[in-house]
C-alpha atoms as a PDB file:
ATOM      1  CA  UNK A   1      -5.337  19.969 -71.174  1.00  0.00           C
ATOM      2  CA  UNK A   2      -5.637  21.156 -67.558  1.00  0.00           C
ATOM      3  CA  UNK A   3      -8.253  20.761 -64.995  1.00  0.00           C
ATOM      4  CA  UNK A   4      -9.907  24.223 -63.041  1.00  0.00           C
ATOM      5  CA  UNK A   5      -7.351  23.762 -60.303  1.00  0.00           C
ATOM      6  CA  UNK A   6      -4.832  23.648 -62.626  1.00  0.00           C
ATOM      7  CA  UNK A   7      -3.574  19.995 -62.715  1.00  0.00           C
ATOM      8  CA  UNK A   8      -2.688  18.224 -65.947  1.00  0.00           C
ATOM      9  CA  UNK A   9      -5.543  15.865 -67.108  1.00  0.00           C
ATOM     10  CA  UNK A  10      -4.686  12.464 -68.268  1.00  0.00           C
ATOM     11  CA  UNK A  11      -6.146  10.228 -71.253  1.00  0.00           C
ATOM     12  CA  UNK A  12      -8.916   9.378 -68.348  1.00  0.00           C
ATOM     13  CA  UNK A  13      -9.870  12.677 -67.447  1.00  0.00           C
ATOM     14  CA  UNK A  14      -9.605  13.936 -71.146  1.00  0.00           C
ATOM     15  CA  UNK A  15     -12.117  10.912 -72.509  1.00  0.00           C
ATOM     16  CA  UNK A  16     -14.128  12.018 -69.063  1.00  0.00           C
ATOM     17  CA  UNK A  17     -14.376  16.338 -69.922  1.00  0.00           C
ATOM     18  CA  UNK A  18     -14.891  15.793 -73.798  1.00  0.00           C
ATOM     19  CA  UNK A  19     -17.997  13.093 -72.917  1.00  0.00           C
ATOM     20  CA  UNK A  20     -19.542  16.024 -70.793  1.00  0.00           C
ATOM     21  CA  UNK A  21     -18.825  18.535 -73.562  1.00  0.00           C
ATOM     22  CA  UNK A  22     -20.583  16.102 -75.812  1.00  0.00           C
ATOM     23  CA  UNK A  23     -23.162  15.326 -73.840  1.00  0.00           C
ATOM     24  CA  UNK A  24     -23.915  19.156 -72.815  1.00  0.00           C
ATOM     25  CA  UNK A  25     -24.029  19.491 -76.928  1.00  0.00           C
ATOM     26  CA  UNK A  26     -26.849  17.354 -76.957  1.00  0.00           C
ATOM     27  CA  UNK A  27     -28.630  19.006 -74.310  1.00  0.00           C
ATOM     28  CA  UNK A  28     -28.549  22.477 -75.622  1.00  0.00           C
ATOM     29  CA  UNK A  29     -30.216  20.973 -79.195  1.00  0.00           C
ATOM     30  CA  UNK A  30     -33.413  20.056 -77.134  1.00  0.00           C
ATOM     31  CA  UNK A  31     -33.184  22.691 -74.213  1.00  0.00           C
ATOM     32  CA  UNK A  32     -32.926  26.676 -73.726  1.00  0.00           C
ATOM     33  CA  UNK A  33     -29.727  26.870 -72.608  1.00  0.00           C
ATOM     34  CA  UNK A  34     -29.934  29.011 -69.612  1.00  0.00           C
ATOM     35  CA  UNK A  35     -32.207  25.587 -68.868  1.00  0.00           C
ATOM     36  CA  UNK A  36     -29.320  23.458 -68.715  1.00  0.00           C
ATOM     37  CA  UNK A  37     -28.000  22.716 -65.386  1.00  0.00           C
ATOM     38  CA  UNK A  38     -24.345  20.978 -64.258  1.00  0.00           C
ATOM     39  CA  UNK A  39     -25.932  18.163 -62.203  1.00  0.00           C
ATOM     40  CA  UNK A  40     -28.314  16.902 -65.369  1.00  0.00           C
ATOM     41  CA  UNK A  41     -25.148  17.112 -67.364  1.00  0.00           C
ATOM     42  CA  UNK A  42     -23.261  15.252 -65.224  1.00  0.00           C
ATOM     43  CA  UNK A  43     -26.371  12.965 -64.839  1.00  0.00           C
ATOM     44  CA  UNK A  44     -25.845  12.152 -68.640  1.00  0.00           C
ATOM     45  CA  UNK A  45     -22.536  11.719 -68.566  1.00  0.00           C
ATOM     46  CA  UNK A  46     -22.860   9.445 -65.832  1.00  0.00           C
ATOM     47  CA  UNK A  47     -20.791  10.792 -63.458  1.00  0.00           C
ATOM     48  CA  UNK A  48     -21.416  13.482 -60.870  1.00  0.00           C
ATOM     49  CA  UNK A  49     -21.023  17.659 -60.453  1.00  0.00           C
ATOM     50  CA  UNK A  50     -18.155  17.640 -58.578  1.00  0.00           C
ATOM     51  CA  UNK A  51     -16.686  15.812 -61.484  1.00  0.00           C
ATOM     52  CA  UNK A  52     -18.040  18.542 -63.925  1.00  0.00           C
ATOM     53  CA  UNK A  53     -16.534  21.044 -61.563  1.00  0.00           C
ATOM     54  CA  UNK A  54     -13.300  19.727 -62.510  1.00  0.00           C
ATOM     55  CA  UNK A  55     -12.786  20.543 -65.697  1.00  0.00           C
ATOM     56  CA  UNK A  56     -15.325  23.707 -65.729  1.00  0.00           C
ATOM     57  CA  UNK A  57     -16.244  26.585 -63.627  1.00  0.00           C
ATOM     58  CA  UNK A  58     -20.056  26.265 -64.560  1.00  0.00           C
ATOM     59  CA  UNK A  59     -22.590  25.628 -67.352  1.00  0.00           C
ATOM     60  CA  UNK A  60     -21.276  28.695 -68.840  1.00  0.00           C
ATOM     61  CA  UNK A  61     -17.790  28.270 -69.368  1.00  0.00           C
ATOM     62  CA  UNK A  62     -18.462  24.153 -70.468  1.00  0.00           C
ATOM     63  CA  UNK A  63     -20.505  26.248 -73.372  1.00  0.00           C
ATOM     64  CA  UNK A  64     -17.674  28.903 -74.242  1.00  0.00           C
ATOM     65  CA  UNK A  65     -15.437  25.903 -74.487  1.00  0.00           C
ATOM     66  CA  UNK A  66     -17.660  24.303 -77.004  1.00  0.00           C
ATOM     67  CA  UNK A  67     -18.428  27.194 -78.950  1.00  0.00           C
ATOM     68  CA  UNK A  68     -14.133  27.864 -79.331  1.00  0.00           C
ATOM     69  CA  UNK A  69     -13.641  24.470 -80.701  1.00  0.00           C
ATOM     70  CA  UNK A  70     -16.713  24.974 -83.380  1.00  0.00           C
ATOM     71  CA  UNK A  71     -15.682  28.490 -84.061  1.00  0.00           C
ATOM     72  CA  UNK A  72     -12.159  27.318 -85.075  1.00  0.00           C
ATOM     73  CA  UNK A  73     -13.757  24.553 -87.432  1.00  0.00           C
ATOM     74  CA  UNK A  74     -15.797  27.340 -88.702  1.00  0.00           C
ATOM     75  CA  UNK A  75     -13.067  29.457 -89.724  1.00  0.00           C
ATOM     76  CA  UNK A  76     -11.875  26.922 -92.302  1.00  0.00           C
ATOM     77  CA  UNK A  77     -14.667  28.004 -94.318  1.00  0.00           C
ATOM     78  CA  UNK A  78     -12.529  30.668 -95.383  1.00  0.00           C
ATOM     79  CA  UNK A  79     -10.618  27.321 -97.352  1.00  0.00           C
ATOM     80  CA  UNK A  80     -13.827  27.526 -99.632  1.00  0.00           C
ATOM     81  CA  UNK A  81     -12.431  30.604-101.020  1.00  0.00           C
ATOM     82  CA  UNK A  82      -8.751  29.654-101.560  1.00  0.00           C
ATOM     83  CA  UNK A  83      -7.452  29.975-104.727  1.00  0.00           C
ATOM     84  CA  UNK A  84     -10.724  29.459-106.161  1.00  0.00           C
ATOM     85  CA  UNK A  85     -11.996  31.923-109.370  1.00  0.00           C
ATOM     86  CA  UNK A  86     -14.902  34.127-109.665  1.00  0.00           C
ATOM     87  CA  UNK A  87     -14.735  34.210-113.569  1.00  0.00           C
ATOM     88  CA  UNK A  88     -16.953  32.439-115.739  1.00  0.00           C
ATOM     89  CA  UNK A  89     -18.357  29.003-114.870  1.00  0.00           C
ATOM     90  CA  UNK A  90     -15.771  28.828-112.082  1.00  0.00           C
ATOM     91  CA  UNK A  91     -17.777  32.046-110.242  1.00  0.00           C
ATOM     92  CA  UNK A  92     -20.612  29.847-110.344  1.00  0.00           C
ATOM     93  CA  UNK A  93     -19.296  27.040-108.602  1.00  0.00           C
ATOM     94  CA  UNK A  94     -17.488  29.043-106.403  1.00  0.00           C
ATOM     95  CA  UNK A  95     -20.399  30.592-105.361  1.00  0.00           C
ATOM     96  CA  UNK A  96     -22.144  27.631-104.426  1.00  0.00           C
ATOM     97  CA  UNK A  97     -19.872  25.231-102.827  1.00  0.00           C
ATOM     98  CA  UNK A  98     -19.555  28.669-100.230  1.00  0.00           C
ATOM     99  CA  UNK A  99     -23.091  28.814 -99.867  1.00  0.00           C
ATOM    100  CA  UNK A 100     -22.779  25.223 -99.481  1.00  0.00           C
ATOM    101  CA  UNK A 101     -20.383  25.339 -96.956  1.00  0.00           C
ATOM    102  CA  UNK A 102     -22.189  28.230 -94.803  1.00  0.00           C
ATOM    103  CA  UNK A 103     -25.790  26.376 -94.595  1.00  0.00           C
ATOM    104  CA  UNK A 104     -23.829  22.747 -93.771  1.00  0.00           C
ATOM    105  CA  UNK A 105     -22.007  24.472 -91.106  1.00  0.00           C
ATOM    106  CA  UNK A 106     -25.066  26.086 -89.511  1.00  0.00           C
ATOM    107  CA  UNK A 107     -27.193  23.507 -89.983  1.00  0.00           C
ATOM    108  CA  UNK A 108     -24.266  20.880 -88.070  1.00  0.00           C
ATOM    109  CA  UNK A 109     -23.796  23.307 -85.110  1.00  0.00           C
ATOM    110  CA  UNK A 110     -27.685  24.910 -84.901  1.00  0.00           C
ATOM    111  CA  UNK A 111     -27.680  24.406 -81.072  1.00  0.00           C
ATOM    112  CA  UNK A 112     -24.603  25.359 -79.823  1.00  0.00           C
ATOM    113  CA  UNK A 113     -24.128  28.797 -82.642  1.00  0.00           C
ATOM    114  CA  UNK A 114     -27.746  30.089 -81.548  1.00  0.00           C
ATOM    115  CA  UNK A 115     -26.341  30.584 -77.986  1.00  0.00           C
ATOM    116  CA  UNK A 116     -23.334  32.232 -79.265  1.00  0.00           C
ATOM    117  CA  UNK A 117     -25.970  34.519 -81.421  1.00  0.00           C
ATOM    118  CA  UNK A 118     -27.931  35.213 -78.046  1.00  0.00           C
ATOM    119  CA  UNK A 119     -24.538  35.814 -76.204  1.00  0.00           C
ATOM    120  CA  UNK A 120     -22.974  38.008 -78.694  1.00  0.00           C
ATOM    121  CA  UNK A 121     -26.420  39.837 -78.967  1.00  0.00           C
ATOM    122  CA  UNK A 122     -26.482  40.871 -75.088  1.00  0.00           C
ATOM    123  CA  UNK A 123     -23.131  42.446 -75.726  1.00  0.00           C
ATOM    124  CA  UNK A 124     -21.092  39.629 -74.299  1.00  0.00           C
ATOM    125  CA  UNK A 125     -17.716  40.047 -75.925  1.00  0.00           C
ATOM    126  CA  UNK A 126     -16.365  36.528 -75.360  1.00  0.00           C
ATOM    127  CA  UNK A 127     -19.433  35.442 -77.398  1.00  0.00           C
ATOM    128  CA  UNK A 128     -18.999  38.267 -79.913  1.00  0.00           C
ATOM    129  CA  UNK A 129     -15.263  37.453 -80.504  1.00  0.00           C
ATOM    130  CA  UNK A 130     -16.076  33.801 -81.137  1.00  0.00           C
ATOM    131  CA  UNK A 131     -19.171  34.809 -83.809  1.00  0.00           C
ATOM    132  CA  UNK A 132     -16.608  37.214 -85.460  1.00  0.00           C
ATOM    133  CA  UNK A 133     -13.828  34.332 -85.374  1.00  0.00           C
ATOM    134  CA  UNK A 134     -15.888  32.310 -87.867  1.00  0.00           C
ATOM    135  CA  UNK A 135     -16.754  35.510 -89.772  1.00  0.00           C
ATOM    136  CA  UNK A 136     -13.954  37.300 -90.131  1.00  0.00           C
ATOM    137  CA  UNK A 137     -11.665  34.755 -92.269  1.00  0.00           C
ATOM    138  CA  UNK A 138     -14.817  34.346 -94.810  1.00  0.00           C
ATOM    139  CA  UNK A 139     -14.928  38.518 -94.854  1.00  0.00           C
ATOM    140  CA  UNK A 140     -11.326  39.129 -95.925  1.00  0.00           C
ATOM    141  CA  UNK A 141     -11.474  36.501 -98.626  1.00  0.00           C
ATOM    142  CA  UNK A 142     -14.320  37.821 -99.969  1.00  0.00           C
ATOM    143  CA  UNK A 143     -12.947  41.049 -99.896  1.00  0.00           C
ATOM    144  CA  UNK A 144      -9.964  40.318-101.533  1.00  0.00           C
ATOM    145  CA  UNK A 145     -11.749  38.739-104.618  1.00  0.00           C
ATOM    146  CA  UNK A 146     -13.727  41.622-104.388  1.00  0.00           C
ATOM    147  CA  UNK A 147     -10.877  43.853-104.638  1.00  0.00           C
ATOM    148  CA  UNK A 148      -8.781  41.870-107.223  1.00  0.00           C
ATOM    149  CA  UNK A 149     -11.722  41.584-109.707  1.00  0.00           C
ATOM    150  CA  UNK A 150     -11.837  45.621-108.744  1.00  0.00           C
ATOM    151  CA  UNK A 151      -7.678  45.837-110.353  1.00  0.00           C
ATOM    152  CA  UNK A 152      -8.255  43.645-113.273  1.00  0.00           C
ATOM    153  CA  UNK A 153     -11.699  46.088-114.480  1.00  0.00           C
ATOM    154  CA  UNK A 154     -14.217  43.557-113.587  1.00  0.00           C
ATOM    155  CA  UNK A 155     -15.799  45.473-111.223  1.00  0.00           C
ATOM    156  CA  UNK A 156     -16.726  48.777-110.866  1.00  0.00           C
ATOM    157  CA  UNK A 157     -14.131  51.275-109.097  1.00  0.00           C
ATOM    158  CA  UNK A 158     -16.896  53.046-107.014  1.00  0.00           C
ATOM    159  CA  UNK A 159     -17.221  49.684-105.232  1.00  0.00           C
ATOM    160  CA  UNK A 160     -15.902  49.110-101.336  1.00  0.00           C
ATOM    161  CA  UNK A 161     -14.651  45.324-101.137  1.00  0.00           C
ATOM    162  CA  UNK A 162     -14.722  45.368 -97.550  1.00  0.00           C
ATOM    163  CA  UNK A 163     -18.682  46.905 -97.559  1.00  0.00           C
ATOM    164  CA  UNK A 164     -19.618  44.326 -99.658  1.00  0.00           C
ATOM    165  CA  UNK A 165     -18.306  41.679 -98.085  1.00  0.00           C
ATOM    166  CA  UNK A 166     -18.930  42.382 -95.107  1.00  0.00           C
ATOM    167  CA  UNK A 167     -22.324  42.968 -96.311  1.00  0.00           C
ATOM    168  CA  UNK A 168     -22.410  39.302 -97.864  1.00  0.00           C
ATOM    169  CA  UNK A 169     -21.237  37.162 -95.263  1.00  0.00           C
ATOM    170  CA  UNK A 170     -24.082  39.243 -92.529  1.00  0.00           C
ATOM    171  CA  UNK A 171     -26.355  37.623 -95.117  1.00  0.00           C
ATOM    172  CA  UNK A 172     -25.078  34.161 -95.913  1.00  0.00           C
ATOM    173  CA  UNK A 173     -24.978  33.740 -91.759  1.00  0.00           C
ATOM    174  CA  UNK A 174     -28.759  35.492 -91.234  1.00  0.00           C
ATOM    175  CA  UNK A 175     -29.797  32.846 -93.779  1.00  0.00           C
ATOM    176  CA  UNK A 176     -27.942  29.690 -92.698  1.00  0.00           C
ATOM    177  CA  UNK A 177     -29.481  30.684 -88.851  1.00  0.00           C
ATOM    178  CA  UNK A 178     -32.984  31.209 -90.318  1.00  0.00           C
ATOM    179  CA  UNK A 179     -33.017  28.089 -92.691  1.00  0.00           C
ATOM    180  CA  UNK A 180     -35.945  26.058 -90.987  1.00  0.00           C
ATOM    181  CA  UNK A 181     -37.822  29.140 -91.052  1.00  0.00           C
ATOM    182  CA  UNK A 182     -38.050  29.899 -95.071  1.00  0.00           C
ATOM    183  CA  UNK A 183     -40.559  26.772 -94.953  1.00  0.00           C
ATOM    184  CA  UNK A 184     -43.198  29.382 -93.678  1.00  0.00           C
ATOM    185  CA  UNK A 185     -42.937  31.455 -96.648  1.00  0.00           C
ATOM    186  CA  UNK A 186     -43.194  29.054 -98.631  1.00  0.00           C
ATOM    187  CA  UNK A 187     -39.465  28.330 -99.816  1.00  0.00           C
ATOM    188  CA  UNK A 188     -38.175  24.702 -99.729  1.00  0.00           C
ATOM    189  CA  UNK A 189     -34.826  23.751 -99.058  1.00  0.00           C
ATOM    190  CA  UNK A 190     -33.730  22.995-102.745  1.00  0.00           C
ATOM    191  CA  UNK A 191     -34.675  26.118-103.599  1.00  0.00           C
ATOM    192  CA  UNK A 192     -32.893  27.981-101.046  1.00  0.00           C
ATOM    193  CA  UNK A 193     -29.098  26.953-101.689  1.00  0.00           C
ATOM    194  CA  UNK A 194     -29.238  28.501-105.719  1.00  0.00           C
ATOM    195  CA  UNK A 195     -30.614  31.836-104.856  1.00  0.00           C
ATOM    196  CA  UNK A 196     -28.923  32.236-102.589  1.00  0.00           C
ATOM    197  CA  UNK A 197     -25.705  31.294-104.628  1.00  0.00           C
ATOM    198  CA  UNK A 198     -27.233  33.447-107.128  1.00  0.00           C
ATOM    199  CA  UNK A 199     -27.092  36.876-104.635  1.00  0.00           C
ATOM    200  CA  UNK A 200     -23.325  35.730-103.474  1.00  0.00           C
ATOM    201  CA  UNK A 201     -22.351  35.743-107.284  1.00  0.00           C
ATOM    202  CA  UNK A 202     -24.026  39.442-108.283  1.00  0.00           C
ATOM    203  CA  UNK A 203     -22.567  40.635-104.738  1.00  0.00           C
ATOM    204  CA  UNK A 204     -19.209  39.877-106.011  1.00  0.00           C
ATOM    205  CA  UNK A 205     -18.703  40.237-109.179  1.00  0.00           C
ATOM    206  CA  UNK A 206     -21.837  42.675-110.302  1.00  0.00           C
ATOM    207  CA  UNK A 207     -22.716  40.428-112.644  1.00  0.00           C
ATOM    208  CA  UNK A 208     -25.244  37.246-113.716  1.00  0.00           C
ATOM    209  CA  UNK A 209     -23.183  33.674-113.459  1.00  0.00           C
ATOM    210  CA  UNK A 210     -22.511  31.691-116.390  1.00  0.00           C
ATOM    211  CA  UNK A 211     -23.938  28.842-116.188  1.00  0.00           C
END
């Protein structure tokens, strides 16, 4: 782990940039992020800007560095998938331990994944590459069950595995980003996960789960 002007940071300095990463985390979960500034980070870090300046060029580049190490835990969601079934019972469950997975993940890293939305939204490819990071694993498993339930007959041949995946992750990630908001309408939280499961199952396999 390096510093801006290149030197090698030691267990110090390491304990020192991942306490302002942390504490720039907790910022962005009460505060607009173009709000956030490097001296109140530093101020909560207890130590000063010219530290910050250290181990970041600005606000902006402390964030991207956040949103890599989150987007590489995100892309073990893809595990969720592995070897897992989408016959019978198994489909079931398999559908919603993913959902599962999707709304725990969004719900853990709200703050810092709606500035990568914004980011990736203004056509800011460093932000877009990190959304697709998480996505992209997730896509390609689900469009290999997709296409292996497609060889064995299960599913109809007119289908496009990568359309519909593609298709179903968009929508698992709209809904994990919107979750608060379903309260409006009138849908509570316990209600959400199942029907959800319930549109990941038909998506895939075209059919009602067994339950």
């Amino acid at each position: 782990m390096r510093t801006v002007d290149g030197r090698v940071a030691g267990r110090r300095g390491q304990a020192t940039r991942q306490k302002l990463l942390d504490c720039l985390s907790e910022m962005l979960s009460s505060s607009p992020y173009r709000d956030v500034k490097v001296i109140d980070v530093a101020r909560k870090a207890g130590t000063s800007p010219a530290t910050f300046y250290q181990y970041f060029p600005d606000v902006e580049g402390a964030v991207l560095e956040i949103a890599d190490q989150m987007a590489s835990e995100g892309a073990a969601l893809a595990g969720l998938l592995e070897g897992r079934s989408w016959v019978g019972k198994a489909g079931w469950q398999t559908a919603q331990e993913l959902v599962d997975g999707f709304l725990e993940f969004w719900r853990k890293h709200d703050a810092i994944l709606r500035v990568v939305d914004l980011g990736a939204a203004e056509g800011d490819k460093r932000f877009y590459k990190l959304r697709m990071k998480i996505l992209n694993a997730v896509n390609s498993s689900l469009a290999d069950a997709v296409a292996e339930l497609q060889a064995k007959g299960k599913v109809d041949k007119e289908v496009n595995p990568a359309a519909i995946a593609g298709s179903l992750v968009t929508m698992l990630a709209s809904v994990a980003s919107h979750q608060k908001g379903f309260s409006a309408w009138g849908v509570k939280p316990p209600e959400l996960r199942p029907n959800l499961a319930l549109l990941v199952h038909l998506g895939v396999t075209g059919k009602k789960p067994s339950r």
